[in-house]
PDB file of N, CA and C in Angstrom:
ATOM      1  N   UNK A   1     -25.091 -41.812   5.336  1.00  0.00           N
ATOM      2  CA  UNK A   1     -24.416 -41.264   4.165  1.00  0.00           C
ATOM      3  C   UNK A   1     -25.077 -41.825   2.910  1.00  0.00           C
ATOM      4  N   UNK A   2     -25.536 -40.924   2.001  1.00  0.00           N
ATOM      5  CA  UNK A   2     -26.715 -41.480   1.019  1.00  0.00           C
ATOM      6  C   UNK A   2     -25.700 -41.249  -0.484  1.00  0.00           C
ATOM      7  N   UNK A   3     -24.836 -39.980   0.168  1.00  0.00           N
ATOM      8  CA  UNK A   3     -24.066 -39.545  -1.474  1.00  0.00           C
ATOM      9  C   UNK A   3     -22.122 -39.389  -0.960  1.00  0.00           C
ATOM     10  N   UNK A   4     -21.830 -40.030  -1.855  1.00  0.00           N
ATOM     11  CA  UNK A   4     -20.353 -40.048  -1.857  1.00  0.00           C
ATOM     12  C   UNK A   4     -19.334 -38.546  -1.667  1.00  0.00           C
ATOM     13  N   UNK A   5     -20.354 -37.450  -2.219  1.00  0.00           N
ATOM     14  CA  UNK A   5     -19.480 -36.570  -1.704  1.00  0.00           C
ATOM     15  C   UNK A   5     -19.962 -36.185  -0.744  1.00  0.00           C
ATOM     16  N   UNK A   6     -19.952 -36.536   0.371  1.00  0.00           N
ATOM     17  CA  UNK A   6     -20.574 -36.239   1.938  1.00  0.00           C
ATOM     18  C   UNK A   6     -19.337 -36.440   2.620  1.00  0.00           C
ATOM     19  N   UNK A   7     -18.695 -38.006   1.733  1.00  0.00           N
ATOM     20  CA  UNK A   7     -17.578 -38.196   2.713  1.00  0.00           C
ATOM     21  C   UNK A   7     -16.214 -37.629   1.945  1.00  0.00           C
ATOM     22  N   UNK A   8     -16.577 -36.902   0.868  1.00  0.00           N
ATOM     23  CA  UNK A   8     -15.045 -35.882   0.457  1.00  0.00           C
ATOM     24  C   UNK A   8     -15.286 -34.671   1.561  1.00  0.00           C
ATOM     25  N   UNK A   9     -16.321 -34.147   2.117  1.00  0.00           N
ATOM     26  CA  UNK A   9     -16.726 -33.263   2.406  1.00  0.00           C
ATOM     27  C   UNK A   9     -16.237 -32.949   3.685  1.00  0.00           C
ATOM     28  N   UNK A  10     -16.239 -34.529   4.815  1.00  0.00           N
ATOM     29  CA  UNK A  10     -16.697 -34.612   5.982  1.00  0.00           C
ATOM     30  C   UNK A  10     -14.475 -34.731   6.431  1.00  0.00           C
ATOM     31  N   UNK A  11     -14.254 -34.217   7.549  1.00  0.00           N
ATOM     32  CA  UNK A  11     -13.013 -34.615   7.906  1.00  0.00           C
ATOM     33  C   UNK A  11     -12.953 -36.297   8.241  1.00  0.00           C
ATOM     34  N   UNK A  12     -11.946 -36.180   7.685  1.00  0.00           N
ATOM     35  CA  UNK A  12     -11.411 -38.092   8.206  1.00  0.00           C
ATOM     36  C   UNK A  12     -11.681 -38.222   9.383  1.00  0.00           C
ATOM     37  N   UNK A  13     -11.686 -37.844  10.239  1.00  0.00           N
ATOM     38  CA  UNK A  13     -11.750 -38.489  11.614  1.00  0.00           C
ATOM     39  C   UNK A  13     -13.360 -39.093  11.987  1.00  0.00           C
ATOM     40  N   UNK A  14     -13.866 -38.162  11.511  1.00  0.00           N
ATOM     41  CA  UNK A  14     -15.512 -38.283  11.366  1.00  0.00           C
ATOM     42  C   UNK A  14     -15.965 -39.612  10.513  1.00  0.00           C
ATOM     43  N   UNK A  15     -15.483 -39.531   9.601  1.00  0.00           N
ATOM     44  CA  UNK A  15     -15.567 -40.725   8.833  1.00  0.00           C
ATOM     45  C   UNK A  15     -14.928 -42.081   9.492  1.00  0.00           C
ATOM     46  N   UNK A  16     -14.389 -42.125   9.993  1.00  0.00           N
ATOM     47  CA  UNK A  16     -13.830 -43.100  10.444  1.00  0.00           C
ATOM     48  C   UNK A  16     -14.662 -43.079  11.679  1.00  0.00           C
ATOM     49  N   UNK A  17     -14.781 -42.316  12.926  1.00  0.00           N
ATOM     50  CA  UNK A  17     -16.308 -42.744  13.379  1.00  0.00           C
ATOM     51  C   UNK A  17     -17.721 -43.175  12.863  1.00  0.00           C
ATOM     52  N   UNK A  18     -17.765 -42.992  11.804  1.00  0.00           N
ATOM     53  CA  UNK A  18     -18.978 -43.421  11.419  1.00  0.00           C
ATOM     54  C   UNK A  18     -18.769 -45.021  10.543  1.00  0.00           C
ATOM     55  N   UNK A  19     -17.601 -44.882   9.526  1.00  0.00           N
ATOM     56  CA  UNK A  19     -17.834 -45.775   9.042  1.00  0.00           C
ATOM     57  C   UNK A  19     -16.682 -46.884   9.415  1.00  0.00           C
ATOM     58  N   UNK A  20     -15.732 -47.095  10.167  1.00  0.00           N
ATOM     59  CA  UNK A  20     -14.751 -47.631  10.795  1.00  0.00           C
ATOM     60  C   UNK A  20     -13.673 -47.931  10.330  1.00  0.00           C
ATOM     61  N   UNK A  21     -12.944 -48.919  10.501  1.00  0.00           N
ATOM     62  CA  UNK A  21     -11.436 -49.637  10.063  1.00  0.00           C
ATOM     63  C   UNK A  21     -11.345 -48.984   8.542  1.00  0.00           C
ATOM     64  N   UNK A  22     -12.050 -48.950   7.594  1.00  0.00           N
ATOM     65  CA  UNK A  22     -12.183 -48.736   6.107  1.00  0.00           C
ATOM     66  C   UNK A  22     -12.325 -47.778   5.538  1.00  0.00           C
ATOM     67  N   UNK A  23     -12.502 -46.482   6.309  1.00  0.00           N
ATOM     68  CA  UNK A  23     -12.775 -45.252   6.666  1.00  0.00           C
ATOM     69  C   UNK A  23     -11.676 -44.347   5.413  1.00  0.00           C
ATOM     70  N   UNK A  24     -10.651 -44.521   5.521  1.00  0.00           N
ATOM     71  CA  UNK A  24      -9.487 -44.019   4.742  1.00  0.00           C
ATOM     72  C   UNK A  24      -9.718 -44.150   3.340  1.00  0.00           C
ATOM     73  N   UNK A  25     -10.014 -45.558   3.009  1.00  0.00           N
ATOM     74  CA  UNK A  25     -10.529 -45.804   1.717  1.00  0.00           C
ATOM     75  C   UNK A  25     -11.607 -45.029   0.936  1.00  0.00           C
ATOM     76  N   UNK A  26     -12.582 -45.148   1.859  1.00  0.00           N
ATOM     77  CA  UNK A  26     -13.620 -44.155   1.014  1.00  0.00           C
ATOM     78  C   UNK A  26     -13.174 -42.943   1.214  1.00  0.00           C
ATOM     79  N   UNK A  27     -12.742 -41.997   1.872  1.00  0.00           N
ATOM     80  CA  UNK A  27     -12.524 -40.820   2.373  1.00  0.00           C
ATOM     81  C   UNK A  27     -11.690 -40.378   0.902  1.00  0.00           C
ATOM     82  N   UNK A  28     -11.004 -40.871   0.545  1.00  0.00           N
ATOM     83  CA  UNK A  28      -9.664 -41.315  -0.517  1.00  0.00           C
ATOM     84  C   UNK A  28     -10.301 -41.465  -1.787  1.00  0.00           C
ATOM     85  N   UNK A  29     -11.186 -42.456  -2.144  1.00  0.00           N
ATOM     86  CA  UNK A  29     -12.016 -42.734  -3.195  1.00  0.00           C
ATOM     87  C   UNK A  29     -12.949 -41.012  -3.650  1.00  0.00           C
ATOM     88  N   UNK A  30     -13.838 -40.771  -2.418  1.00  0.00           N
ATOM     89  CA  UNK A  30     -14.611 -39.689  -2.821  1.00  0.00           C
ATOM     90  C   UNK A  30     -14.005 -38.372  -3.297  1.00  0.00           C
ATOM     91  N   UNK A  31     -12.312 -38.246  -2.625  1.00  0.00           N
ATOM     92  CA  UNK A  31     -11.726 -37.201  -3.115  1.00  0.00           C
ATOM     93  C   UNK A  31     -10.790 -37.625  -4.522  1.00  0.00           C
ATOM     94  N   UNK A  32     -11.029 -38.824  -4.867  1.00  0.00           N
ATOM     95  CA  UNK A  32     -10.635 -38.925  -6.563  1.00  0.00           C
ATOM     96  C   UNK A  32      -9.116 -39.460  -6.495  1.00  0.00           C
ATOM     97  N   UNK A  33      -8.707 -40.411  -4.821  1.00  0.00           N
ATOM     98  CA  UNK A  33      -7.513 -40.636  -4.667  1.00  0.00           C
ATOM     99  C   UNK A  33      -7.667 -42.262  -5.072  1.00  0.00           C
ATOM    100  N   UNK A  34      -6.862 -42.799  -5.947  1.00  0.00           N
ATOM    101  CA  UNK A  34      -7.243 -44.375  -6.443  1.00  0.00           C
ATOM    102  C   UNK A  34      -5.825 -44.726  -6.215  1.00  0.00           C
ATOM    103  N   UNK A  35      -5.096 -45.020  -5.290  1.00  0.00           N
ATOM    104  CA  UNK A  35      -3.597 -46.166  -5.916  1.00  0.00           C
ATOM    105  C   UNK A  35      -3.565 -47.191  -6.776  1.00  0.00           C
ATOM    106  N   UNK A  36      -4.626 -47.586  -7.040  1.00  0.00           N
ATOM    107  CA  UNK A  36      -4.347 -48.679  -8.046  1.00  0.00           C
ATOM    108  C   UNK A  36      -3.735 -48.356  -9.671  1.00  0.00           C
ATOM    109  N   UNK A  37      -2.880 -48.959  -9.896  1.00  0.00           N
ATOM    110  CA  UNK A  37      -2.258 -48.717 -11.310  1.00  0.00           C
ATOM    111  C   UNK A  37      -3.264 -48.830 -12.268  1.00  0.00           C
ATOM    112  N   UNK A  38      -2.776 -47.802 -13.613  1.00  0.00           N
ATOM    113  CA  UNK A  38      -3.832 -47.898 -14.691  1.00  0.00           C
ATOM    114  C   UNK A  38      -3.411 -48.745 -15.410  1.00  0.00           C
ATOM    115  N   UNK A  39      -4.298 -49.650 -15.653  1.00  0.00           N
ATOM    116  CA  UNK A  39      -4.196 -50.969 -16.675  1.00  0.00           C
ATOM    117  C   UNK A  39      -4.958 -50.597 -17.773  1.00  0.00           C
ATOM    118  N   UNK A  40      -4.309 -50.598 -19.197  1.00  0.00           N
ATOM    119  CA  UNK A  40      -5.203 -50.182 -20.294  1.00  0.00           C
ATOM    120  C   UNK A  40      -5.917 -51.797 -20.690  1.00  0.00           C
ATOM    121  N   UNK A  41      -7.105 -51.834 -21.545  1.00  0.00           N
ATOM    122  CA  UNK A  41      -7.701 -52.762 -22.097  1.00  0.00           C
ATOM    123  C   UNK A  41      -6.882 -53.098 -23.751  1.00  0.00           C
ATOM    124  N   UNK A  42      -7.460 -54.260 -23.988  1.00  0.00           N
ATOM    125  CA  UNK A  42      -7.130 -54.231 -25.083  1.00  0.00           C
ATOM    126  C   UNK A  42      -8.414 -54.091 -26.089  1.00  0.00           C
ATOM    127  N   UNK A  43      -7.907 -53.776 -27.437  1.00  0.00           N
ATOM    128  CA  UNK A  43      -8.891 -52.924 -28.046  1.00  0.00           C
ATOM    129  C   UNK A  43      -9.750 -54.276 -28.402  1.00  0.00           C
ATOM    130  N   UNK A  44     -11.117 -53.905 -29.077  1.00  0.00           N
ATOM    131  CA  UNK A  44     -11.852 -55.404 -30.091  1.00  0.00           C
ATOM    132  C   UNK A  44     -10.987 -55.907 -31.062  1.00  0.00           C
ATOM    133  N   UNK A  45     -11.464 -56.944 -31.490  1.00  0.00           N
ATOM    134  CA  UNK A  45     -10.856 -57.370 -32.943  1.00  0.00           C
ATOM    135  C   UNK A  45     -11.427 -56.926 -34.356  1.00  0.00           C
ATOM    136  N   UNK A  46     -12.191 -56.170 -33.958  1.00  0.00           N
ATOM    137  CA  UNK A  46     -13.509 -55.315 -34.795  1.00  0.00           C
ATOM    138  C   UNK A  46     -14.062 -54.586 -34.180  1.00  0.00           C
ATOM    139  N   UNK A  47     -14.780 -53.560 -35.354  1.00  0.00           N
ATOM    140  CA  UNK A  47     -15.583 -52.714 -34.524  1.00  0.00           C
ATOM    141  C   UNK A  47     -16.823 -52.324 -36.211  1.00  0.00           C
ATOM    142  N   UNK A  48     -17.733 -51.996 -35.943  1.00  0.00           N
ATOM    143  CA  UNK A  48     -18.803 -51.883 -36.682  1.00  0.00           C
ATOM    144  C   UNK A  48     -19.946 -50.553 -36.490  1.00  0.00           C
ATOM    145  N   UNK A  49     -20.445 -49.748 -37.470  1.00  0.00           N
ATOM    146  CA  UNK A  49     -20.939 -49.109 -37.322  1.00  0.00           C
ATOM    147  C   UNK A  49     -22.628 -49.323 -37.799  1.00  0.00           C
ATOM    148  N   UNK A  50     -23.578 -48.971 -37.662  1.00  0.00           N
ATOM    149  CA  UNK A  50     -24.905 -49.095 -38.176  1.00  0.00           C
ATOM    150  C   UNK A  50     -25.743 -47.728 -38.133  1.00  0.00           C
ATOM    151  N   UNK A  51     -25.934 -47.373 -39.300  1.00  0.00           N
ATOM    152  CA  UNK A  51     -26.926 -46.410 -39.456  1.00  0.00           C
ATOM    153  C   UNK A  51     -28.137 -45.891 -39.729  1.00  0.00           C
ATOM    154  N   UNK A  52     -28.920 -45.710 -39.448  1.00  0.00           N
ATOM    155  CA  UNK A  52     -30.538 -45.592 -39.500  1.00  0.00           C
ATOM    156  C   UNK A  52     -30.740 -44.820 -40.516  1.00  0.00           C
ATOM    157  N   UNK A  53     -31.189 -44.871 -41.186  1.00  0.00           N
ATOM    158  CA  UNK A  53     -31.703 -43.543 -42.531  1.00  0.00           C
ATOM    159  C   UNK A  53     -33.114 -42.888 -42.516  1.00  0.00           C
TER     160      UNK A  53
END
């Protein structure tokens, strides 16, 4: 598997023969499935622009 959508592509079961125990995860990842909560950042304390003329 060289590209990530191979394994949105491929049925789970397949994937999990090939790539094992962890199988779900990527299968999950490549189809854009993340459980992890969104944590926002916090912003700079500045920000600056520079312009070339």
């Amino acid at each position: 598997m060289h590209y990530v959508g191979l394994f949105a592509s491929l049925p789970p079961a397949t994937v999990q023969r090939i790539r094992g125990g962890r199988a779900g995860l990527a299968v999950d990842r490549a189809r854009g499935i993340d459980p992890r909560p969104v944590a926002p950042r916090t912003l700079p304390t500045s920000t600056s622009v520079t312009e070339a003329a």
